[in-house]
Protein backbone atom coordinates (compact mmCIF):
# COMPACT_ATOMS: atom_id res chain seq x y z
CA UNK A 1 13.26 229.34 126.42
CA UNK A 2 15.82 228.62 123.45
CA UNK A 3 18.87 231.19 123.94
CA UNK A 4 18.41 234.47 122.84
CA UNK A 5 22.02 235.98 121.38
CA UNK A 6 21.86 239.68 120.49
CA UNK A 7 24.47 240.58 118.56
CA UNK A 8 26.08 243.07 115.88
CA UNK A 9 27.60 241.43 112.95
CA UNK A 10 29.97 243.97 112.61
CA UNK A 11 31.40 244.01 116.83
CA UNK A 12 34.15 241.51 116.44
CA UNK A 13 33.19 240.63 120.40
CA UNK A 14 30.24 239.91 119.09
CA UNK A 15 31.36 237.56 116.56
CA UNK A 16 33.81 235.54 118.85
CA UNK A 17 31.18 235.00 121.43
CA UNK A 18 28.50 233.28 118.52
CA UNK A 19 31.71 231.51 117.10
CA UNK A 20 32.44 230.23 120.52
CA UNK A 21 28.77 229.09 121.09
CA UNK A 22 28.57 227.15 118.16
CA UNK A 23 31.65 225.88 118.06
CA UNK A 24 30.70 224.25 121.11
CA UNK A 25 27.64 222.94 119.36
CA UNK A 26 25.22 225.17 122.01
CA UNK A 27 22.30 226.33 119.46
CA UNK A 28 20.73 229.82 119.76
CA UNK A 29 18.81 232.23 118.23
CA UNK A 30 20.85 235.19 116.25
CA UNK A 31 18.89 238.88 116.61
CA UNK A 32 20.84 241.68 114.40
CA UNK A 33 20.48 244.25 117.90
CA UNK A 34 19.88 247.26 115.29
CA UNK A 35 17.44 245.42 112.98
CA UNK A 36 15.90 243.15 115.65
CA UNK A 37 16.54 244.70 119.14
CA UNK A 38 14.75 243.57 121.98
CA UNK A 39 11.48 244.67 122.68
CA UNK A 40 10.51 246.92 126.19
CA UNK A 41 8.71 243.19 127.60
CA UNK A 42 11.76 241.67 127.32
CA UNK A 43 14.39 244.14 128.06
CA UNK A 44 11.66 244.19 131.58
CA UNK A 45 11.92 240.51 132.01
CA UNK A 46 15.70 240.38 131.35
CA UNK A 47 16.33 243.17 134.20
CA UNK A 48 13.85 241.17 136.62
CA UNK A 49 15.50 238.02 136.07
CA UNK A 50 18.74 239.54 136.78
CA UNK A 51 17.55 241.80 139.50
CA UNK A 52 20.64 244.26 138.34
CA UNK A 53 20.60 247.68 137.50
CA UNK A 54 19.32 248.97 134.34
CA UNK A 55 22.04 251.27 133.27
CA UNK A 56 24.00 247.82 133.13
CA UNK A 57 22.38 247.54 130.34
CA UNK A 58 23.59 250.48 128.36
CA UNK A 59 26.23 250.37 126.05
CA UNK A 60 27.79 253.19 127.99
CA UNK A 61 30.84 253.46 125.97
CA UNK A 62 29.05 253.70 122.25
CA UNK A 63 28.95 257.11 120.32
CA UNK A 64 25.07 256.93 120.00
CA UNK A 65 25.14 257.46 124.45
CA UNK A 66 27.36 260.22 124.14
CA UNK A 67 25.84 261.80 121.10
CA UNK A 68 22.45 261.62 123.36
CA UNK A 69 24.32 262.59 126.68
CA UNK A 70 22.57 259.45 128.17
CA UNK A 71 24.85 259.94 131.37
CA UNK A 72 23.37 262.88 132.83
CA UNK A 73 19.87 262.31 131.36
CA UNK A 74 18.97 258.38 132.50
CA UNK A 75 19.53 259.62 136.75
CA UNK A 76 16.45 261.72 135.85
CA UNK A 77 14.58 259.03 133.53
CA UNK A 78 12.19 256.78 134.92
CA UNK A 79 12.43 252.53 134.46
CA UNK A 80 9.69 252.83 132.09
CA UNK A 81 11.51 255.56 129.76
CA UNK A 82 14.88 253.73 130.27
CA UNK A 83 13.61 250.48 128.75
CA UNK A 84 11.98 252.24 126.13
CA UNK A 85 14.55 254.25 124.74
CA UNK A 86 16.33 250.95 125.05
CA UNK A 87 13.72 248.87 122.66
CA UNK A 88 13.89 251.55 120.39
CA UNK A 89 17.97 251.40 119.64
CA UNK A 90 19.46 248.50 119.75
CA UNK A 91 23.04 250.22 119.80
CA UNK A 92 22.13 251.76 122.93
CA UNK A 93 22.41 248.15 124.27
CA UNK A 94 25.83 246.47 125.36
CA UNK A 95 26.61 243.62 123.69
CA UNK A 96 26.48 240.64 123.01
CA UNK A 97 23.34 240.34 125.08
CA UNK A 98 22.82 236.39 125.44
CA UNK A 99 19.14 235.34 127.68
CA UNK A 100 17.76 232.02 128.44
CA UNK A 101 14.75 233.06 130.66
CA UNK A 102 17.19 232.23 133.39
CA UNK A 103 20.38 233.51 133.33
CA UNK A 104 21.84 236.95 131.24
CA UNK A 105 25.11 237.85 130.17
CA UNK A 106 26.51 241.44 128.99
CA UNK A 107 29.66 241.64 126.91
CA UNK A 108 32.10 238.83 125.86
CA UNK A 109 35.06 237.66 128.83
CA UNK A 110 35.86 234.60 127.48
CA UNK A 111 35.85 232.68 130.80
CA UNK A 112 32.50 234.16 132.33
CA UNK A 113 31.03 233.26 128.88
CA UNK A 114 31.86 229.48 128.82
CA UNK A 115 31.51 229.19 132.57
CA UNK A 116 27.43 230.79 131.65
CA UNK A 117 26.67 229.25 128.54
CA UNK A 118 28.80 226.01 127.58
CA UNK A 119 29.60 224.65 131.15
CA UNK A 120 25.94 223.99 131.88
């Protein structure tokens, strides 16, 4: 599977961690995360290939949780809910969110990054 890079083009984290993948010549596939989130499938096979925990996934600190009080609401919300409400706003989603069919990463640290995607 090509890499997957879901990104905001106004998150400057975003925008260092695609600058850093192609300046290091890696090629991947750009998805706007409001215009292009991704779908419930593959927000499913992303949390089964990292066998974490779904609320990982939420961007935990963004106004959109808060405004939807998202931390006392997804304890009660099943899987199936979770990753829906997930597919259906992409700035619910932390980000970047980069995804082989192998390996994800949440979020830009500079050293985890390179060590995941460049040092292959």
């Amino acid at each position: 599977m090509t890499i997957q890079f879901f990104g905001y083009p106004k998150c400057s984290t975003c925008n260092m961690a695609s600058k850093l993948l192609r300046d290091s010549g890696v090629e991947f596939v750009y998805h706007h995360i409001v215009e292009d989130p991704p779908s419930k499938e593959l927000l499913k096979e992303m949390l089964d290939t990292s066998n974490g925990d779904l609320k990982t996934f939420f961007n935990t600190s963004g106004m959109k949780y808060r405004e939807l009080q998202l931390k006392d609401k997804l304890p009660t919300m099943s899987e199936e809910e979770q990753l829906a409400l997930l597919a259906t706003d992409g700035m619910l989603i932390k980000r970047p969110l980069v995804f082989d069919g192998k390996q994800l990463t949440f979020g830009f640290k500079e050293e985890h990054f390179t060590n995941s995607w460049i040092s292959k």
